[in-house]
Protein backbone atom coordinates (compact mmCIF):
# COMPACT_ATOMS: atom_id res chain seq x y z
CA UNK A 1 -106.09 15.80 -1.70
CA UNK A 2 -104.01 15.52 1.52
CA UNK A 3 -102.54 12.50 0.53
CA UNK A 4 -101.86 13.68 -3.01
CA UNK A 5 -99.66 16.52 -1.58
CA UNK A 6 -97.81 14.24 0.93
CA UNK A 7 -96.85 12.00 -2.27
CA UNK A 8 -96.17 14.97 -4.32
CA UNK A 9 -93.46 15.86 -1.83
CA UNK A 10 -91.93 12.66 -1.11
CA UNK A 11 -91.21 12.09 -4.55
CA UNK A 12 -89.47 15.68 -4.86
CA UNK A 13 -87.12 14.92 -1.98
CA UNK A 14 -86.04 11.31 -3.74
CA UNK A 15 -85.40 13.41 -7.42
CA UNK A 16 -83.18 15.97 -5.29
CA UNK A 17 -81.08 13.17 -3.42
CA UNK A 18 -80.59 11.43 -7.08
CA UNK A 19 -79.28 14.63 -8.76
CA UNK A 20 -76.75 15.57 -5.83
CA UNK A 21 -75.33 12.02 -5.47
CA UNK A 22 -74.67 12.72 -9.17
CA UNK A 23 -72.92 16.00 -8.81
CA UNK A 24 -70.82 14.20 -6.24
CA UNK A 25 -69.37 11.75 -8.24
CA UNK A 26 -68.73 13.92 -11.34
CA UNK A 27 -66.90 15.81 -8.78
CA UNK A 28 -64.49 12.61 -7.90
CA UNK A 29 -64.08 11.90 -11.88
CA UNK A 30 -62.57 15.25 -12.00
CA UNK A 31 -60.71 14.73 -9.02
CA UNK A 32 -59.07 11.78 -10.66
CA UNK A 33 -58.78 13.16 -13.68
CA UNK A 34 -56.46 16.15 -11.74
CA UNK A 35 -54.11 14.10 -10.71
CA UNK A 36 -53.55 12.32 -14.21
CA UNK A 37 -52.96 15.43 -15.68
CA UNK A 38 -51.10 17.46 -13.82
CA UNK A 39 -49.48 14.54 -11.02
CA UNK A 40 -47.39 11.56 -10.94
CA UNK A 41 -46.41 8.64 -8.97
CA UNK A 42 -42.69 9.03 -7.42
CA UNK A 43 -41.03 6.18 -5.19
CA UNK A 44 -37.22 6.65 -3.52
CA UNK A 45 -34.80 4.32 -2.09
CA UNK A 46 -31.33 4.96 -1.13
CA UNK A 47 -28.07 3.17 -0.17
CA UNK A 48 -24.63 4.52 1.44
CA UNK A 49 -21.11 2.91 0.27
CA UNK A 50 -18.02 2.96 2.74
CA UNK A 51 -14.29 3.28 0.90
CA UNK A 52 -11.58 2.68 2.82
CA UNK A 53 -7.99 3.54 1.44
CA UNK A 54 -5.27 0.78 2.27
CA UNK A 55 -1.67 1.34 3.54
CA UNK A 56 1.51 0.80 1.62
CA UNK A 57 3.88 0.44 4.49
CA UNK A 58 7.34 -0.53 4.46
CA UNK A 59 9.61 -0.93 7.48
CA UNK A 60 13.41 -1.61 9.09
CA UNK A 61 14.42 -3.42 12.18
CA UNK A 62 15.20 -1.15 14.87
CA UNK A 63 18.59 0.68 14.32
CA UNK A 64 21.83 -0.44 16.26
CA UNK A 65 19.88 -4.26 17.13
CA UNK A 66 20.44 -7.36 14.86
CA UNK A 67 17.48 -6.60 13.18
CA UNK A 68 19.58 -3.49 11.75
CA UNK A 69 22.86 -3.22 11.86
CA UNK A 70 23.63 -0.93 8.90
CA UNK A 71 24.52 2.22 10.71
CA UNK A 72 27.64 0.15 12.07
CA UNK A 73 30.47 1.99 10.27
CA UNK A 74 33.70 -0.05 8.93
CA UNK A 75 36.88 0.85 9.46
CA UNK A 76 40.57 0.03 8.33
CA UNK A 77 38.94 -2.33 5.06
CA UNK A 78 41.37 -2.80 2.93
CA UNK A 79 41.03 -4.63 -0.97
CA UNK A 80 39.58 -7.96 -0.87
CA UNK A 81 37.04 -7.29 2.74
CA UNK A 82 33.91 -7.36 2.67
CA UNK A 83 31.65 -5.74 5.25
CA UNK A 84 28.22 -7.58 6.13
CA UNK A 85 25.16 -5.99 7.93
CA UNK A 86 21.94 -7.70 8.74
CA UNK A 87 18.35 -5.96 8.02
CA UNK A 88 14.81 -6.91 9.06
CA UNK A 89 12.90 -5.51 6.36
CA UNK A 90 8.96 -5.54 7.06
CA UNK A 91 5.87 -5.12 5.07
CA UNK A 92 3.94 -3.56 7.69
CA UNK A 93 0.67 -1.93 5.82
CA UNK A 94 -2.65 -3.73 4.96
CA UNK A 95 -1.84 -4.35 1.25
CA UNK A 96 0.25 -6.51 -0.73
CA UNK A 97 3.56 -4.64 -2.69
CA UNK A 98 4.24 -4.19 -6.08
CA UNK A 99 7.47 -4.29 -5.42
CA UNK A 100 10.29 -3.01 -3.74
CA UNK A 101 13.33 -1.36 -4.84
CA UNK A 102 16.77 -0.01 -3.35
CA UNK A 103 17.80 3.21 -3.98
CA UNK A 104 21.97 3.84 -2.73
CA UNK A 105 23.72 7.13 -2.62
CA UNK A 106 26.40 8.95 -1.17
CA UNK A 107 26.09 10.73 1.85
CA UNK A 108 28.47 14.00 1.56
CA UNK A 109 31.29 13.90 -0.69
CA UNK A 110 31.59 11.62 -2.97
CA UNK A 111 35.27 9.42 -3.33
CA UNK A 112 36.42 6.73 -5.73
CA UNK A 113 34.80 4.09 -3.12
CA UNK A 114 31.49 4.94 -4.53
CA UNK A 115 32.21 6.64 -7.66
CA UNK A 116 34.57 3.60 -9.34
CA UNK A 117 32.06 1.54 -10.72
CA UNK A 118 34.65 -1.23 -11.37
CA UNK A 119 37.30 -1.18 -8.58
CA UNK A 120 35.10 1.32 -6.32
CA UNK A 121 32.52 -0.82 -3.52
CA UNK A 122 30.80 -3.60 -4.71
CA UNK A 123 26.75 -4.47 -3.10
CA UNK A 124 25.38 -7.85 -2.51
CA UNK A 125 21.87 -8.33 -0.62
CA UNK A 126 20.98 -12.23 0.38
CA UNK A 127 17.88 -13.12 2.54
CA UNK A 128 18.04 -16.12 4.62
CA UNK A 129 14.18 -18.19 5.49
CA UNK A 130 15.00 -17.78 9.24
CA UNK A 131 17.17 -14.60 11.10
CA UNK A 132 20.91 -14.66 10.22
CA UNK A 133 23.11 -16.00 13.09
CA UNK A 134 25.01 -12.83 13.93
CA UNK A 135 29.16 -13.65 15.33
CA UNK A 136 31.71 -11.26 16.05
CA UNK A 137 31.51 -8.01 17.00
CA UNK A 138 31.33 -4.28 15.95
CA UNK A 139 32.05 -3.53 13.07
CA UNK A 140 33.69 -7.05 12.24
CA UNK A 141 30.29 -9.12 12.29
CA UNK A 142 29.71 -12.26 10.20
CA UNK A 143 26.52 -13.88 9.35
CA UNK A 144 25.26 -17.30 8.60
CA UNK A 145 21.89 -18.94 7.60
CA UNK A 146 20.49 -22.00 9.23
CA UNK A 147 17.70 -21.83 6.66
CA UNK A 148 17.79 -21.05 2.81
CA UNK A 149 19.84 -18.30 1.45
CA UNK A 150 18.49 -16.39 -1.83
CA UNK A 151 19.93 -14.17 -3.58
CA UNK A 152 18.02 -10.59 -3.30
CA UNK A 153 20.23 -8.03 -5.41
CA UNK A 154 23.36 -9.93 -7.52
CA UNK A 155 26.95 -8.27 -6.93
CA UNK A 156 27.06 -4.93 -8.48
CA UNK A 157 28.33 -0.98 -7.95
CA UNK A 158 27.27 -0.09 -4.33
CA UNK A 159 25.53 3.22 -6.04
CA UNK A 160 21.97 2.80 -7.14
CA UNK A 161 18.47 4.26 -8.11
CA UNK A 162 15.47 2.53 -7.73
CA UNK A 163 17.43 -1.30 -7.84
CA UNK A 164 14.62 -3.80 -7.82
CA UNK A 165 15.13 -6.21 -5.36
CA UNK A 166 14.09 -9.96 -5.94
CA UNK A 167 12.63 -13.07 -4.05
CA UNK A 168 11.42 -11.16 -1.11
CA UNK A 169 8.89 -12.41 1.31
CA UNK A 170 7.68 -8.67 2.36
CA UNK A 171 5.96 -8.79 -0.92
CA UNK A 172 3.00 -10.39 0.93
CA UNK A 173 1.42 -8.27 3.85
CA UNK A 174 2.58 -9.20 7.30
CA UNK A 175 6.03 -10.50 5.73
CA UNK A 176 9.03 -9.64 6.89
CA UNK A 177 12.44 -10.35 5.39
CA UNK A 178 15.76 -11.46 7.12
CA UNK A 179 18.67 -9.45 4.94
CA UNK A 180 22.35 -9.17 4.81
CA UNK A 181 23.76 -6.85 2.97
CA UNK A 182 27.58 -7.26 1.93
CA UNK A 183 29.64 -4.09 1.00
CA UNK A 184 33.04 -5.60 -0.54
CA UNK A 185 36.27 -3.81 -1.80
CA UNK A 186 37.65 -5.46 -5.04
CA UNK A 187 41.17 -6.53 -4.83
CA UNK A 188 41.75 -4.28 -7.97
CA UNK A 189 41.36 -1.39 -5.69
CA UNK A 190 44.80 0.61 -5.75
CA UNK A 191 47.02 2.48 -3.71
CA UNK A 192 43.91 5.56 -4.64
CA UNK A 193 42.01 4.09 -2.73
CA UNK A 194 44.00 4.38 0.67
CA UNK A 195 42.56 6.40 3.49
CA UNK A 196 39.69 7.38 1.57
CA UNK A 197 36.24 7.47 3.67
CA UNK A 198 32.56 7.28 2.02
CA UNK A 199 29.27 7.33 3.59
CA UNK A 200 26.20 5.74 1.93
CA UNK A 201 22.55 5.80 2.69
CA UNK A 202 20.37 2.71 1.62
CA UNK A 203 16.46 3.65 1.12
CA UNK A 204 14.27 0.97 0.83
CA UNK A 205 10.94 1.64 -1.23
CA UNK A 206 7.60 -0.36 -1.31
CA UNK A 207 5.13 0.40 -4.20
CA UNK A 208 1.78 -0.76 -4.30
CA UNK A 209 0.25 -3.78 -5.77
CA UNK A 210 -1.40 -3.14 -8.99
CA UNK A 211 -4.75 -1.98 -9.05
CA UNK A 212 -7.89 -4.13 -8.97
CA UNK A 213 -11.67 -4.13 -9.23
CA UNK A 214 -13.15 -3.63 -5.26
């Protein structure tokens, strides 16, 4: 009988640990079964991206030096003189140009000097592969190349907007360009033209290369 009972409770103990283990894992299935409902799997990554603007940067020689003479005034020109300055002109930015162009007007009032398109001051711009070889001395200087001349802006009126300038080096950043600029008075100029006096400002502007994929 003893033993009987002994067995009797044994066996109940083993049927108990069977049905919790049971109710246990139903318990995970609906765990899982949670999170596939009302869950989901999320992942992140993440990068930064540095832009850096470039510079558009044009420059002249220092004024008064033979990297810029053109705030050397003339004086006593008379028809058939020409007056010749030198400019360093320097592409001093990060980026290439898209070009550059010359912009001339007249400082004050206005005479037949700058207004006669015909008879009235005439501009020529030459660059020369190495600095110009300055000789004389102010205002009368003279300038020759002992490199290549080109021809930067052909003869025309002194007074200009926005006159694209050709063959320069400055294009390309870290250029620089050796200039001389040549004012002349036509020998058609009359007896109008005596003791007349004109100032003119020259503005050189860079614009930027055309835009790329970075």
């Amino acid at each position: 009988m003893a033993r009987t009972a002994r067995t009797s409770r044994i066996s109940m103990k083993s049927t108990s640990g069977k049905v919790l283990a049971s109710v246990a894992l139903l318990g995970v299935a609906a765990s899982v079964a949670g999170l596939g409902t009302y869950g989901s799997f999320t992942s992140t990554t993440s990068a930064s991206e540095t832009v850096t603007a470039g510079t558009v940067d044009v420059k002249l020689g220092a004024d008064g030096t033979a990297a810029n003479r053109l705030s050397v005034a003339a004086t006593g020109v008379v028809p058939g003189d020409s007056i010749q300055r030198a400019v360093t002109l320097s592409n001093t930015g990060n980026q290439n140009f898209g070009g550059v162009t010359l912009t001339t007007a007249p400082v004050g009032t206005a005479t037949l000097l700058t207004t006669d398109a015909l008879n009235g001051l005439q501009l020529t711009v030459d660059a020369c592969t190495v600095p110009w070889t300055e000789a004389g001395t102010a205002p009368a200087y003279t300038y020759t190349c002992a490199g290549t001349t080109t021809q930067v802006l052909a003869p025309r009126q002194i007074i200009g907007t926005d006159v694209v300038l050709n063959n320069l080096q400055s294009i390309t950043t870290a250029k620089a360009d050796n200039l001389r600029v040549t004012a002349t008075l036509p020998t058609t100029a009359g007896n109008t033209f005596q003791n007349l006096t004109s100032t003119v400002s020259l503005a050189f502007t860079a614009t930027q290369r055309a835009a790329t994929s970075r």
